[in-house]
N, C-alpha and C. Protein backbone atom coordinates (compact mmCIF):
# COMPACT_ATOMS: atom_id res chain seq x y z
N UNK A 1 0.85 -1.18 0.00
CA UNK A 1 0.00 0.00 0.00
C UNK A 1 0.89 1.24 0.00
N UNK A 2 0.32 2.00 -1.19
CA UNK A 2 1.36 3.79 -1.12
C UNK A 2 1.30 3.98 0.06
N UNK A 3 2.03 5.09 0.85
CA UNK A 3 2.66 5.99 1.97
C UNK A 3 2.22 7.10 1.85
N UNK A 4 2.75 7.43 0.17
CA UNK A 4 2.37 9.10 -0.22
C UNK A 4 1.96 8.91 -1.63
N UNK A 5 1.68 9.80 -1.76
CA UNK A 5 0.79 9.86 -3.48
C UNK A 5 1.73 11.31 -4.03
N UNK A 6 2.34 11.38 -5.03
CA UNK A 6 2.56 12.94 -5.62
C UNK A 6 2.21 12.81 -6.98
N UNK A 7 3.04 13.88 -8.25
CA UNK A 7 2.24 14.21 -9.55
C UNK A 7 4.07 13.54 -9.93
N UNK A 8 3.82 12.87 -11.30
CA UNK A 8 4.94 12.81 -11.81
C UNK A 8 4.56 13.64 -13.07
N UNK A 9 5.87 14.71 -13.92
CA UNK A 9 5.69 15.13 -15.16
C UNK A 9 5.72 14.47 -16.41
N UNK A 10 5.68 15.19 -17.23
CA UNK A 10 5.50 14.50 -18.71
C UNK A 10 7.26 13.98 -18.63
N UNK A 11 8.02 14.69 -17.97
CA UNK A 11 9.97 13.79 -18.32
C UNK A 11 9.99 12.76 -17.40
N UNK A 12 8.81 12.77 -16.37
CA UNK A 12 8.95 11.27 -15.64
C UNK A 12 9.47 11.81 -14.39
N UNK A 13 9.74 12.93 -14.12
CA UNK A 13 9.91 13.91 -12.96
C UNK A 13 9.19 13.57 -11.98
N UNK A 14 9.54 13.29 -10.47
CA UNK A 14 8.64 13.85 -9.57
C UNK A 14 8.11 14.86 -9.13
N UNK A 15 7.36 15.33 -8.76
CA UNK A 15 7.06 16.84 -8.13
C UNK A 15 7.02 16.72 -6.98
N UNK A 16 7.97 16.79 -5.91
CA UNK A 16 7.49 16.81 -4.75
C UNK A 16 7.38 17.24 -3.91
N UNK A 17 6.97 18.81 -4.18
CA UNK A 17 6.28 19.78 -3.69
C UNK A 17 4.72 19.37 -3.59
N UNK A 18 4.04 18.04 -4.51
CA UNK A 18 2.54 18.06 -4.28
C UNK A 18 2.63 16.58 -3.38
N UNK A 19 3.39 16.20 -2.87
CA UNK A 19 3.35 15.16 -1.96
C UNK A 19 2.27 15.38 -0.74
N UNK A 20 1.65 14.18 -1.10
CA UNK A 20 0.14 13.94 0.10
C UNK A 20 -0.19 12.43 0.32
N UNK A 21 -0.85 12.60 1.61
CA UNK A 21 -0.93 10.88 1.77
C UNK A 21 -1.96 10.60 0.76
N UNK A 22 -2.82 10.94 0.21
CA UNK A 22 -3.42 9.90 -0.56
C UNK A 22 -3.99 11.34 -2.34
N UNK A 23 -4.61 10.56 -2.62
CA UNK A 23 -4.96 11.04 -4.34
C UNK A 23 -5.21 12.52 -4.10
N UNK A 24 -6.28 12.05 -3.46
CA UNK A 24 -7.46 13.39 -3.63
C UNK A 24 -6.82 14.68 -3.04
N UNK A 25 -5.71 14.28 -1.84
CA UNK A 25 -5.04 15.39 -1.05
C UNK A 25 -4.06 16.14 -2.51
N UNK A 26 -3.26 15.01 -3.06
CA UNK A 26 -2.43 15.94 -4.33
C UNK A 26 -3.61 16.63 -5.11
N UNK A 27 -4.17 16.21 -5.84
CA UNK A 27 -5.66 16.91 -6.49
C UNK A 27 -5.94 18.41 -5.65
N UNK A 28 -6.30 17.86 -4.60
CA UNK A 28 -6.29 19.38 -3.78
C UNK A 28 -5.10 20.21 -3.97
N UNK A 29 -3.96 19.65 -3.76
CA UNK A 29 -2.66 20.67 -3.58
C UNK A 29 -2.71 21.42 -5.25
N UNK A 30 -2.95 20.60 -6.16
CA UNK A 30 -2.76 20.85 -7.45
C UNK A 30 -3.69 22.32 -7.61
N UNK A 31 -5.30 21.62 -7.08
CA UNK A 31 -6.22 22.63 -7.76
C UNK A 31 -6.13 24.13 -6.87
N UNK A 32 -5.57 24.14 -5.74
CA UNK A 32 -5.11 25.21 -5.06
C UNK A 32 -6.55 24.98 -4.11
N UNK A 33 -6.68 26.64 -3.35
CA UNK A 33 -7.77 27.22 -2.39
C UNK A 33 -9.12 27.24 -3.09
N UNK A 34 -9.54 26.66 -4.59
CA UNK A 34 -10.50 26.99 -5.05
C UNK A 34 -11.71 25.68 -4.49
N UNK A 35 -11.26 24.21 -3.84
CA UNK A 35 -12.42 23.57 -3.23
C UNK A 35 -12.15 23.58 -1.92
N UNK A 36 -13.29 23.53 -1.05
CA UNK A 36 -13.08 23.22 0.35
C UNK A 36 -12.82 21.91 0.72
N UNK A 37 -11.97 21.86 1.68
CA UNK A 37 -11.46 20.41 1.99
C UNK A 37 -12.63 19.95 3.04
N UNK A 38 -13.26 20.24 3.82
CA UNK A 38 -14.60 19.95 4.29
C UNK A 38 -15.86 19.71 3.17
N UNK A 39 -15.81 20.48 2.17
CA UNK A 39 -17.21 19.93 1.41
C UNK A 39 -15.91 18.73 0.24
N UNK A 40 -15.32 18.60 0.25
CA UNK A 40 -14.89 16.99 -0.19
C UNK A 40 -15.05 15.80 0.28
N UNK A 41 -14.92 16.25 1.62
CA UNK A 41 -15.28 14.74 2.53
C UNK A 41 -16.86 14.52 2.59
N UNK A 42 -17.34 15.43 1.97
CA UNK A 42 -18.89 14.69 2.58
C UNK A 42 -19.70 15.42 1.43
N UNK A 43 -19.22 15.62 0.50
CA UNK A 43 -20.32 15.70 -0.87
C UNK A 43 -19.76 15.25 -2.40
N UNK A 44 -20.48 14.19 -2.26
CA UNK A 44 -19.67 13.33 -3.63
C UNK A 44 -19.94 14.12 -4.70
N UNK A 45 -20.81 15.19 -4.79
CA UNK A 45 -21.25 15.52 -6.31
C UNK A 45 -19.54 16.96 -6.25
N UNK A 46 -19.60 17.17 -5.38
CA UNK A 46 -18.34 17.82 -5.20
C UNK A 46 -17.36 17.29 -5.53
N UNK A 47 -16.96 16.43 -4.93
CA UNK A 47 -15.80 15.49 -5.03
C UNK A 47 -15.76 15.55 -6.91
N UNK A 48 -16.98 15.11 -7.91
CA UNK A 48 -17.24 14.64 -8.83
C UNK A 48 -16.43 15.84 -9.80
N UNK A 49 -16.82 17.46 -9.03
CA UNK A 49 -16.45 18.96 -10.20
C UNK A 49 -15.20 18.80 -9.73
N UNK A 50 -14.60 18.51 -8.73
CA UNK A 50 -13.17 18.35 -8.55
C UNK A 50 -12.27 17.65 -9.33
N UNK A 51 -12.99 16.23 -9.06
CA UNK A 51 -12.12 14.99 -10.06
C UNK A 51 -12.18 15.54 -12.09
N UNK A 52 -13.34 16.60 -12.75
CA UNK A 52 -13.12 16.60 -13.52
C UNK A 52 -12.17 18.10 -14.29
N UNK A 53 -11.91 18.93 -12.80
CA UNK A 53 -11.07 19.98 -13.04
C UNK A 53 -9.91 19.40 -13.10
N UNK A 54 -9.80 18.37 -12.54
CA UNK A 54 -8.26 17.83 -12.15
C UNK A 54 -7.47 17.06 -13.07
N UNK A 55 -8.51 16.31 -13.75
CA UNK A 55 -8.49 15.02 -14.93
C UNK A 55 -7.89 16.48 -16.23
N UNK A 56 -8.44 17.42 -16.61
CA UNK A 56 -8.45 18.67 -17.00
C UNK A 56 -7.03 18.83 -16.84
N UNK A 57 -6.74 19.29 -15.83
CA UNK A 57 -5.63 19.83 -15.64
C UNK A 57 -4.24 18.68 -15.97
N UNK A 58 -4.83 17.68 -15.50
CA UNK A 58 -3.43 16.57 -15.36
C UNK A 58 -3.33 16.58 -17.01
N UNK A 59 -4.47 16.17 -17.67
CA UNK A 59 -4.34 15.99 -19.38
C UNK A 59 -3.68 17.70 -20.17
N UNK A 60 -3.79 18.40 -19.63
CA UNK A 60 -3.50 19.83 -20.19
C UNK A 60 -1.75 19.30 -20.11
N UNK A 61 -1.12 19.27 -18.61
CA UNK A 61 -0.19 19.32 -18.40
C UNK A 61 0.57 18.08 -19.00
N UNK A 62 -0.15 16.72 -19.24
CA UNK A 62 0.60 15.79 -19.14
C UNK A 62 1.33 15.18 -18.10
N UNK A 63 0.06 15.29 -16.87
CA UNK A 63 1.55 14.87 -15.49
C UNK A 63 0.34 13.56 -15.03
N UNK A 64 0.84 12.98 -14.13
CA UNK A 64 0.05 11.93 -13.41
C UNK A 64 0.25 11.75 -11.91
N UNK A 65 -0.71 10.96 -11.33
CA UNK A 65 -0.61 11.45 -9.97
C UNK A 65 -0.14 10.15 -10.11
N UNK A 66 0.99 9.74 -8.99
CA UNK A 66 1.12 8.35 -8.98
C UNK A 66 2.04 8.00 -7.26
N UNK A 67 1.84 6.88 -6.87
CA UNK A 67 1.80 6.36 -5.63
C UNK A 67 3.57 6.74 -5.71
N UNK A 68 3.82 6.69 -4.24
CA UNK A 68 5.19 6.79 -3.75
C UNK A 68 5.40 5.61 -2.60
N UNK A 69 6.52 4.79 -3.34
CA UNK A 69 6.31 3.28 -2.13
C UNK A 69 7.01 3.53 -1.17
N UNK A 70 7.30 3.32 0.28
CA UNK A 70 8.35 3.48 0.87
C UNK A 70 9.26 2.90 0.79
N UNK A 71 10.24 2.48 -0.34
CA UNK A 71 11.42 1.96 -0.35
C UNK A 71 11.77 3.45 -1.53
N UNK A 72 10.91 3.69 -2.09
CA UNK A 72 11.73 4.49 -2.96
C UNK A 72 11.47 6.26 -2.38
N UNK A 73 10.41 6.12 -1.54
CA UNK A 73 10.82 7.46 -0.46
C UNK A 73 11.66 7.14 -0.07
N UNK A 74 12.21 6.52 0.54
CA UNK A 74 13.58 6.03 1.62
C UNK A 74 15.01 6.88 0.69
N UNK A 75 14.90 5.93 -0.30
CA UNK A 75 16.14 6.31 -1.17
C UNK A 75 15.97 7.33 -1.78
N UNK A 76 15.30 8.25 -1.80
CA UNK A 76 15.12 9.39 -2.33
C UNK A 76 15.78 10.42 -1.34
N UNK A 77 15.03 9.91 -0.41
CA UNK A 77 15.89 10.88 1.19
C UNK A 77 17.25 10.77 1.18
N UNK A 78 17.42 9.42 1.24
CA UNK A 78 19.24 9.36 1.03
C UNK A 78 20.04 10.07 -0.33
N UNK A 79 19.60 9.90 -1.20
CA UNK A 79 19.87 10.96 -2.37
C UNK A 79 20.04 12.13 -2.12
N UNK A 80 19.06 12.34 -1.63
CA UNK A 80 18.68 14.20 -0.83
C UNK A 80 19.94 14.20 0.18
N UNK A 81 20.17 13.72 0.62
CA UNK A 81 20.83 13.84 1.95
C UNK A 81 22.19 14.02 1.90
N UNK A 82 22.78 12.67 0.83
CA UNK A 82 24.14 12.58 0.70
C UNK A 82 24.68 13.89 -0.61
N UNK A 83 23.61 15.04 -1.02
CA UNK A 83 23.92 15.94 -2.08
C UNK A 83 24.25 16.60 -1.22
């Protein structure tokens, strides 16, 4: 099971400035202050204008949201670390 969820780019880049524990949190980071994080949790038709601003946006950009396992957070830190 992912740890963290972030956006990878169209070069296969991570972004991990949008690092979140799960989908919908990157989606949020992505779409900025424009949904409330309270009417996400508890109104699916919400949730629904979200998921298709986002689908929008990811296809504009070419990026994807994709899982982060903890073996390759791990070594990422060490990368980070030993620069």
């Amino acid at each position: 099971m992912p740890v963290a969820w972030t956006v990878k780019d169209s070069k296969g880049q991570l972004l991990t400035h949008f690092v979140a524990g799960s989908r919908r949190e990157v989606g949020h980071k992505l779409l900025g202050t424009r949904y409330d994080a309270f009417r996400l949790q508890v109104s699916s038709s919400y949730r629904e204008v979200l998921d298709r601003d986002l689908k929008n946006i990811l296809e504009r950009a070419n990026w994807q949201i994709v899982p982060l396992s903890r073996r390759r957070s791990a070594r990422r830190q060490a990368a980070v670390s030993s620069s």
